[in-house]
PDB file of N, CA and C in Angstrom:
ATOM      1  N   UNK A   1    -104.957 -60.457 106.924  1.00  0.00           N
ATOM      2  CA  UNK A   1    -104.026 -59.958 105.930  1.00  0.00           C
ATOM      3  C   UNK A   1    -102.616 -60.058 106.495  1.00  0.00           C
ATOM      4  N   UNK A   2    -101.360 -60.454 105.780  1.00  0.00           N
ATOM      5  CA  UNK A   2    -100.511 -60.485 106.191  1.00  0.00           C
ATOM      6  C   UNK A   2     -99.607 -59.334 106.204  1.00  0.00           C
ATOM      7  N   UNK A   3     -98.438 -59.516 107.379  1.00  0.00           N
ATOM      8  CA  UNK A   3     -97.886 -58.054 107.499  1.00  0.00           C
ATOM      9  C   UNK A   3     -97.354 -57.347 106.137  1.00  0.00           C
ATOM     10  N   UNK A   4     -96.945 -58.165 105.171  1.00  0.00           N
ATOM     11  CA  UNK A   4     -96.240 -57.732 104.021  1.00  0.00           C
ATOM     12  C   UNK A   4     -97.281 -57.122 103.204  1.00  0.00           C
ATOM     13  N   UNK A   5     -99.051 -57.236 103.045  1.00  0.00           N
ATOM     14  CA  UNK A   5     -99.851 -57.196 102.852  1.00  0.00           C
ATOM     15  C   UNK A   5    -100.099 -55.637 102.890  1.00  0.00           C
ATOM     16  N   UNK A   6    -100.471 -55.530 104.536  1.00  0.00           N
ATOM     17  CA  UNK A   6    -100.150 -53.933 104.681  1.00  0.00           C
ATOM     18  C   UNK A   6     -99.512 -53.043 105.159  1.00  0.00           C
ATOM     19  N   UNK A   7     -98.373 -53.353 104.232  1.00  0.00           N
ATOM     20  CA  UNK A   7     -97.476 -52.184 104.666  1.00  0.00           C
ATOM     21  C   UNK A   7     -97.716 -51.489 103.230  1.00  0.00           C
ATOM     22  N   UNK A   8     -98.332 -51.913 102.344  1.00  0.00           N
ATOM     23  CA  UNK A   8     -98.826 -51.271 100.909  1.00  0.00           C
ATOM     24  C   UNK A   8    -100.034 -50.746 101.056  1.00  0.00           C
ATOM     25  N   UNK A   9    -100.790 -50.880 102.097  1.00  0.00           N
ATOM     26  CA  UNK A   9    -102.451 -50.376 102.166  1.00  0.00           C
ATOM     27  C   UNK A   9    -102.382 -48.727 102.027  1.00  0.00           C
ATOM     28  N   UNK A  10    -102.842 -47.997 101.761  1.00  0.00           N
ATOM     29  CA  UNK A  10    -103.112 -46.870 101.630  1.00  0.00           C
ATOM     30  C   UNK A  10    -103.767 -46.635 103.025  1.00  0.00           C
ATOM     31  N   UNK A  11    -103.577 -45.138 103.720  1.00  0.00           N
ATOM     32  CA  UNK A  11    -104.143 -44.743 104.875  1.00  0.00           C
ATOM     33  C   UNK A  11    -104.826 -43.619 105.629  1.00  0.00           C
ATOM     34  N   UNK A  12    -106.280 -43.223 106.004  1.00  0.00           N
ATOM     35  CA  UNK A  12    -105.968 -41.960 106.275  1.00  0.00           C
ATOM     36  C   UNK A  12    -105.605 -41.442 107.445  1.00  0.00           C
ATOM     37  N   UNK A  13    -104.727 -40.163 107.634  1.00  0.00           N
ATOM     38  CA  UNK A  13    -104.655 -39.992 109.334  1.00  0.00           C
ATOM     39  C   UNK A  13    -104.307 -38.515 109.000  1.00  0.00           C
ATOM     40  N   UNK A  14    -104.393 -38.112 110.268  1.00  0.00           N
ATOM     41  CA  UNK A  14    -104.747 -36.738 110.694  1.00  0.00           C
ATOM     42  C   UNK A  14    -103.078 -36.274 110.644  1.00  0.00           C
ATOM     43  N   UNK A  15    -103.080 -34.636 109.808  1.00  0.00           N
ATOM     44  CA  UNK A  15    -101.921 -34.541 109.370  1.00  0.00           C
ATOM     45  C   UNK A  15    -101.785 -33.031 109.359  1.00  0.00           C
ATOM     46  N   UNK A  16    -101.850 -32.817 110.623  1.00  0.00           N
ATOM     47  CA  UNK A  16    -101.873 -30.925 110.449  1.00  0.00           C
ATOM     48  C   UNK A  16    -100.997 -30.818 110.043  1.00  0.00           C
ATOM     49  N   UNK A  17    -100.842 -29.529 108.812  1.00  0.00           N
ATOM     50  CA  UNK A  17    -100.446 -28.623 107.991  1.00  0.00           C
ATOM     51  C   UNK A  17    -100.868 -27.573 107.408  1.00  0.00           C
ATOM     52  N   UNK A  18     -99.900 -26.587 106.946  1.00  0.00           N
ATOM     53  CA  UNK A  18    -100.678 -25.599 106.455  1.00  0.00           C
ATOM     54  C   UNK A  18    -100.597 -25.271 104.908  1.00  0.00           C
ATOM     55  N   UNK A  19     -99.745 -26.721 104.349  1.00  0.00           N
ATOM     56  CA  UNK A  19    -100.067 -26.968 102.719  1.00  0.00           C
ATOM     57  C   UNK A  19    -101.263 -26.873 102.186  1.00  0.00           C
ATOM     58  N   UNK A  20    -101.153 -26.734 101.304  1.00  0.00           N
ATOM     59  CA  UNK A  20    -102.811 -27.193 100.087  1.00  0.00           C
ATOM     60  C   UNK A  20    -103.199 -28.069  99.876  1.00  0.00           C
ATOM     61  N   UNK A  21    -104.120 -28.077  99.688  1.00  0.00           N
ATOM     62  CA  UNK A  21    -105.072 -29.570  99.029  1.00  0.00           C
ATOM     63  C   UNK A  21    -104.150 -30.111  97.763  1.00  0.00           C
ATOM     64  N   UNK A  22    -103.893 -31.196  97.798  1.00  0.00           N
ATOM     65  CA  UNK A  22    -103.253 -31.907  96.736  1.00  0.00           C
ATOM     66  C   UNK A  22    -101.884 -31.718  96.591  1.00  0.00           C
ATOM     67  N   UNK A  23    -100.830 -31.258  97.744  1.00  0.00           N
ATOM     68  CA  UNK A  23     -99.930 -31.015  97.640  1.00  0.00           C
ATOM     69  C   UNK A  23     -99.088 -32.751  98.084  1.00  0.00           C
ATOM     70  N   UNK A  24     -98.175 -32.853  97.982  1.00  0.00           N
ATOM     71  CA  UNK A  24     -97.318 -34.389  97.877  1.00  0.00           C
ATOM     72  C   UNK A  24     -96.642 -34.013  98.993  1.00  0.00           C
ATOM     73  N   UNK A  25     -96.408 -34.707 100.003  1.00  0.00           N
ATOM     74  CA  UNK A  25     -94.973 -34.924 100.857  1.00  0.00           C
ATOM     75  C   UNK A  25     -94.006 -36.055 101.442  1.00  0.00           C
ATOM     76  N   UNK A  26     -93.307 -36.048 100.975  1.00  0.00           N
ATOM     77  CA  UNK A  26     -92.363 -37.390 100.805  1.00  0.00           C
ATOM     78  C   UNK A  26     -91.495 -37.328 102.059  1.00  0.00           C
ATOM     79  N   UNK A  27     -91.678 -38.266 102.559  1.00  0.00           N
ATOM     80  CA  UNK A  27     -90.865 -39.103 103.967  1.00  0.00           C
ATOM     81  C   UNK A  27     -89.692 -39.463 103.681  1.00  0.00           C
ATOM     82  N   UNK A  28     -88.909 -39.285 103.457  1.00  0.00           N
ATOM     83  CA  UNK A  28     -87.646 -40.339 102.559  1.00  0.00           C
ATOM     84  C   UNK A  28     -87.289 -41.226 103.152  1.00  0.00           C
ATOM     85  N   UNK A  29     -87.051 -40.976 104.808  1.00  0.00           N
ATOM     86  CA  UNK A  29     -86.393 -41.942 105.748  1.00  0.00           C
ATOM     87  C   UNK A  29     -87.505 -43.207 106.572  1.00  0.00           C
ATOM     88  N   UNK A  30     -88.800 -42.346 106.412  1.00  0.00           N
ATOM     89  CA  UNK A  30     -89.693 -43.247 107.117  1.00  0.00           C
ATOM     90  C   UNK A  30     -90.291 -43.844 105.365  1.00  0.00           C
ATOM     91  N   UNK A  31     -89.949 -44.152 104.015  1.00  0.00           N
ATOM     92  CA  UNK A  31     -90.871 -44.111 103.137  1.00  0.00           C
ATOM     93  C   UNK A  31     -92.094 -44.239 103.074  1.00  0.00           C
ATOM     94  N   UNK A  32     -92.780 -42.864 103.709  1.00  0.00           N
ATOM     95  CA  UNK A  32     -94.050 -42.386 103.084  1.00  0.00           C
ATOM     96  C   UNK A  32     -94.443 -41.517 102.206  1.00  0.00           C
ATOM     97  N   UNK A  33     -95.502 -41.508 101.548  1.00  0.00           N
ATOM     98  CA  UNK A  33     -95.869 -40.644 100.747  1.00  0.00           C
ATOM     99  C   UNK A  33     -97.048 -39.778 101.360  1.00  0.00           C
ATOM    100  N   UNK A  34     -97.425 -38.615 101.760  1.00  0.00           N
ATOM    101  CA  UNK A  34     -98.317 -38.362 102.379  1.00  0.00           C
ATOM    102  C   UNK A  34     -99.103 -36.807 101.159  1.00  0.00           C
ATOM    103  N   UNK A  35    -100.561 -37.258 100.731  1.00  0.00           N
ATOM    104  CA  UNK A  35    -101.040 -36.696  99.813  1.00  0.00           C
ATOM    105  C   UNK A  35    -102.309 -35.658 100.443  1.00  0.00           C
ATOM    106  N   UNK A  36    -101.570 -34.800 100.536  1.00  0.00           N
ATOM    107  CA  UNK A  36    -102.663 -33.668 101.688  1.00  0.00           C
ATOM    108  C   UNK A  36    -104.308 -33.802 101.349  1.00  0.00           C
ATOM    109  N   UNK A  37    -104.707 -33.624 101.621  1.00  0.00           N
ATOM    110  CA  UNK A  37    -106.302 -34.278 101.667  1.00  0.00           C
ATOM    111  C   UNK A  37    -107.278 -32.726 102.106  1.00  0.00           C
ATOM    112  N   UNK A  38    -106.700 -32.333 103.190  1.00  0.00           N
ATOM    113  CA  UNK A  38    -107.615 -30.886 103.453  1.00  0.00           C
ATOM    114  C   UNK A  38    -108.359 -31.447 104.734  1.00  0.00           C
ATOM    115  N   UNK A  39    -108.074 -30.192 106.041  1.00  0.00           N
ATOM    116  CA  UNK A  39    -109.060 -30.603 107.242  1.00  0.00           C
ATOM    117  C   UNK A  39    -108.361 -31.184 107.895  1.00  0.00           C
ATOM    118  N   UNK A  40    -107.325 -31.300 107.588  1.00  0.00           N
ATOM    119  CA  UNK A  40    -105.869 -31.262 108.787  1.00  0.00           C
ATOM    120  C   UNK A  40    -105.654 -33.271 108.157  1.00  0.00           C
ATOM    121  N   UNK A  41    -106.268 -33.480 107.233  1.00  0.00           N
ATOM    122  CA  UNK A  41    -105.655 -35.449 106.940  1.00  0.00           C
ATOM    123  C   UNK A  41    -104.855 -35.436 106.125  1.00  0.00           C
ATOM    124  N   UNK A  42    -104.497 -36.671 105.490  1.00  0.00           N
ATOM    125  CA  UNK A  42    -103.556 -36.989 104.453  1.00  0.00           C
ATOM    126  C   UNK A  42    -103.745 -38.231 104.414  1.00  0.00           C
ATOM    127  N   UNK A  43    -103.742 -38.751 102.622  1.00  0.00           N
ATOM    128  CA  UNK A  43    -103.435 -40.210 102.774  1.00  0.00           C
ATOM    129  C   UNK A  43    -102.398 -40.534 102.628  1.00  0.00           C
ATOM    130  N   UNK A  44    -101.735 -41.283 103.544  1.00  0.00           N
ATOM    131  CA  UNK A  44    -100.528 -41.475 103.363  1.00  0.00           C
ATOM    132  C   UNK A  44    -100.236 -43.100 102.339  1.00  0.00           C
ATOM    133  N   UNK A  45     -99.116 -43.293 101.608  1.00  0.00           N
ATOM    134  CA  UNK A  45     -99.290 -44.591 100.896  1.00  0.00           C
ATOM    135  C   UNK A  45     -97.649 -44.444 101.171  1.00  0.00           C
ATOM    136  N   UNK A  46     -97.222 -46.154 101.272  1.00  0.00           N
ATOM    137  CA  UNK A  46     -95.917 -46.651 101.794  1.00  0.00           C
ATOM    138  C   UNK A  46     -95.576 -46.929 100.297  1.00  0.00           C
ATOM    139  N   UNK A  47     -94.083 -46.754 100.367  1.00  0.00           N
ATOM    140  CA  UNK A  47     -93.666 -45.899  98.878  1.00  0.00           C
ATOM    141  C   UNK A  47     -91.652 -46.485  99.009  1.00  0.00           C
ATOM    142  N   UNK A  48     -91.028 -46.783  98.182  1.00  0.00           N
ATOM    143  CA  UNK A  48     -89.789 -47.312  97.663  1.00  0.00           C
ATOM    144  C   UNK A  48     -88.793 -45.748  97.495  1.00  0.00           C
ATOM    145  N   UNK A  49     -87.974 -45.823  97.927  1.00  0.00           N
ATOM    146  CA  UNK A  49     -87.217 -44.408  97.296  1.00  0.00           C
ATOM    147  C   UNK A  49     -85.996 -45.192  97.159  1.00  0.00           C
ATOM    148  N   UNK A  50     -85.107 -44.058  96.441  1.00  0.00           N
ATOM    149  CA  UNK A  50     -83.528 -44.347  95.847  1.00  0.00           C
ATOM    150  C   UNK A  50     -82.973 -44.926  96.694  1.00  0.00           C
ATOM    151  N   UNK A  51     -81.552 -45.673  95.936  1.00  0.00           N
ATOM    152  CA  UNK A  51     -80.618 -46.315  97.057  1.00  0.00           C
ATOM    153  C   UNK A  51     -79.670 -44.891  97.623  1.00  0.00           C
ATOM    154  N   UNK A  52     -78.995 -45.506  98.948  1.00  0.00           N
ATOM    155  CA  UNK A  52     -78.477 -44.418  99.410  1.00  0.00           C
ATOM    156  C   UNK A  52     -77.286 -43.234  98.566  1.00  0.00           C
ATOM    157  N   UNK A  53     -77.321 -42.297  98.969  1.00  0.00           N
ATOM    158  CA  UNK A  53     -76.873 -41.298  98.390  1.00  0.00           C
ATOM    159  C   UNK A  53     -77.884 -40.990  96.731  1.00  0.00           C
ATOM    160  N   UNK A  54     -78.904 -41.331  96.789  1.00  0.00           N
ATOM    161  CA  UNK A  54     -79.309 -40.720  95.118  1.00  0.00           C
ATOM    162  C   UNK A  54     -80.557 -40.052  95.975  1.00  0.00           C
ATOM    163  N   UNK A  55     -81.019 -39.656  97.346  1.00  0.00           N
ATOM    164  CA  UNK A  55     -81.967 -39.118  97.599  1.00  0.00           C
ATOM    165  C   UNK A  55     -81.690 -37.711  97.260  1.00  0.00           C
ATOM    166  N   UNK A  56     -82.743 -36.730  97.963  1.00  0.00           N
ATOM    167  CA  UNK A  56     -83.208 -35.485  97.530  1.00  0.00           C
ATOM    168  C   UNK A  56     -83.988 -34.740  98.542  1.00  0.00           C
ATOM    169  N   UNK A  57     -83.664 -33.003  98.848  1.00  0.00           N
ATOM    170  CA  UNK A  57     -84.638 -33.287 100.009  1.00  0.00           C
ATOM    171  C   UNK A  57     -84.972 -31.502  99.412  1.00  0.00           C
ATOM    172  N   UNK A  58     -86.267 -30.947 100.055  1.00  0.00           N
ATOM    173  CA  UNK A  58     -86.239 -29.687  99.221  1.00  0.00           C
ATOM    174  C   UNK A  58     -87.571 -29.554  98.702  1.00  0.00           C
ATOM    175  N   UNK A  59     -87.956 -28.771  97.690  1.00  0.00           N
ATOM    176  CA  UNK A  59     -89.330 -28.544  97.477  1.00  0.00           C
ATOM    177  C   UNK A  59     -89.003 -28.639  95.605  1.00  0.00           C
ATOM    178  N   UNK A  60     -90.215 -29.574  95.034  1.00  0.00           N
ATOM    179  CA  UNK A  60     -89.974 -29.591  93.797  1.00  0.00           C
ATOM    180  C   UNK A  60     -91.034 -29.555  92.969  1.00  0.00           C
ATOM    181  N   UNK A  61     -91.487 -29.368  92.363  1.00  0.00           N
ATOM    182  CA  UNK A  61     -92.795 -29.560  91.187  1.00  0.00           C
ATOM    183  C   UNK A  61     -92.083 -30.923  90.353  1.00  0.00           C
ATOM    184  N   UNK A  62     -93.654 -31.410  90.032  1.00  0.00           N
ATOM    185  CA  UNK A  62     -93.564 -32.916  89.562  1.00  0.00           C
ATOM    186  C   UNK A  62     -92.924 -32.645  88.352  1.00  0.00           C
ATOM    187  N   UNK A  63     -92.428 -33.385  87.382  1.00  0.00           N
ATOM    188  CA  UNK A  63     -92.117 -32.743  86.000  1.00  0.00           C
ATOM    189  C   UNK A  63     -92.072 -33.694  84.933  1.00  0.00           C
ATOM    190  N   UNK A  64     -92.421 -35.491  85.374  1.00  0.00           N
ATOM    191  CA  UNK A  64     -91.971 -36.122  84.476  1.00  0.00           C
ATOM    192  C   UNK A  64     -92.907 -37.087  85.805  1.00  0.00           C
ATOM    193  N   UNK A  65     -93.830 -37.965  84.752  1.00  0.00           N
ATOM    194  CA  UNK A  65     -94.143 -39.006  85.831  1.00  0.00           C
ATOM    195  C   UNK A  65     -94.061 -40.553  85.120  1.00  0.00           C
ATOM    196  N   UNK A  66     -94.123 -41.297  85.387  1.00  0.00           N
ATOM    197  CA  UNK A  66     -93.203 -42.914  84.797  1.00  0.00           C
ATOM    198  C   UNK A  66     -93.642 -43.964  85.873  1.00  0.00           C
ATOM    199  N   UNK A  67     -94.567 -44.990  85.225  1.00  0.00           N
ATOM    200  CA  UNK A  67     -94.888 -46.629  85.751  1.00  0.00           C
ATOM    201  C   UNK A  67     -93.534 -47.412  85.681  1.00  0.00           C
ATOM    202  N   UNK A  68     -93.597 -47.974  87.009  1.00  0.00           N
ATOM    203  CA  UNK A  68     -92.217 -48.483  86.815  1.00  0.00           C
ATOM    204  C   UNK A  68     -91.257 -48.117  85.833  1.00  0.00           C
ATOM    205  N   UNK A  69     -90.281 -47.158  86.618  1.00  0.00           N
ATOM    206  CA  UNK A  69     -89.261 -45.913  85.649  1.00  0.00           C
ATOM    207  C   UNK A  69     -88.050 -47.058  86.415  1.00  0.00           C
ATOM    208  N   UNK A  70     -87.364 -47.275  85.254  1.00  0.00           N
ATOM    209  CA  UNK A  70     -85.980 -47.817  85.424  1.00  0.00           C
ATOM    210  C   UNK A  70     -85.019 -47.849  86.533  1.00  0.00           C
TER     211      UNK A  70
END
């Protein structure tokens, strides 16, 4: 598989925390997405964020979700 290949693979790895099951945590600077799993993992999935200055950092509930959003 080529490198460009997987840097999109989905992954699991060991991710102590003391979040909940199904809670989201977003990397902004490393873009990951890491989706708590339970038992200390997470899958993490490599993920696109805003151009600079439109990031966000903080705790949010989802509120609006969109396939390729503009």
């Amino acid at each position: 598989m080529a490198a460009a290949q997987r840097r999109w693979c989905r992954q699991i790895l060991g991710y102590p925390t003391n979040k909940a099951l199904g809670t989201i945590i977003i990397d902004t600077p490393e873009t990951y997405l890491h989706l708590m799993h339970g038992s200390g993992c997470a899958l993490r999935y490599d993920i696109d964020v805003g151009r600079e200055g439109f990031t966000w950092s903080g705790v949010e509930d989802v509120s609006r979700m969109s396939e390729s959003p503009d």
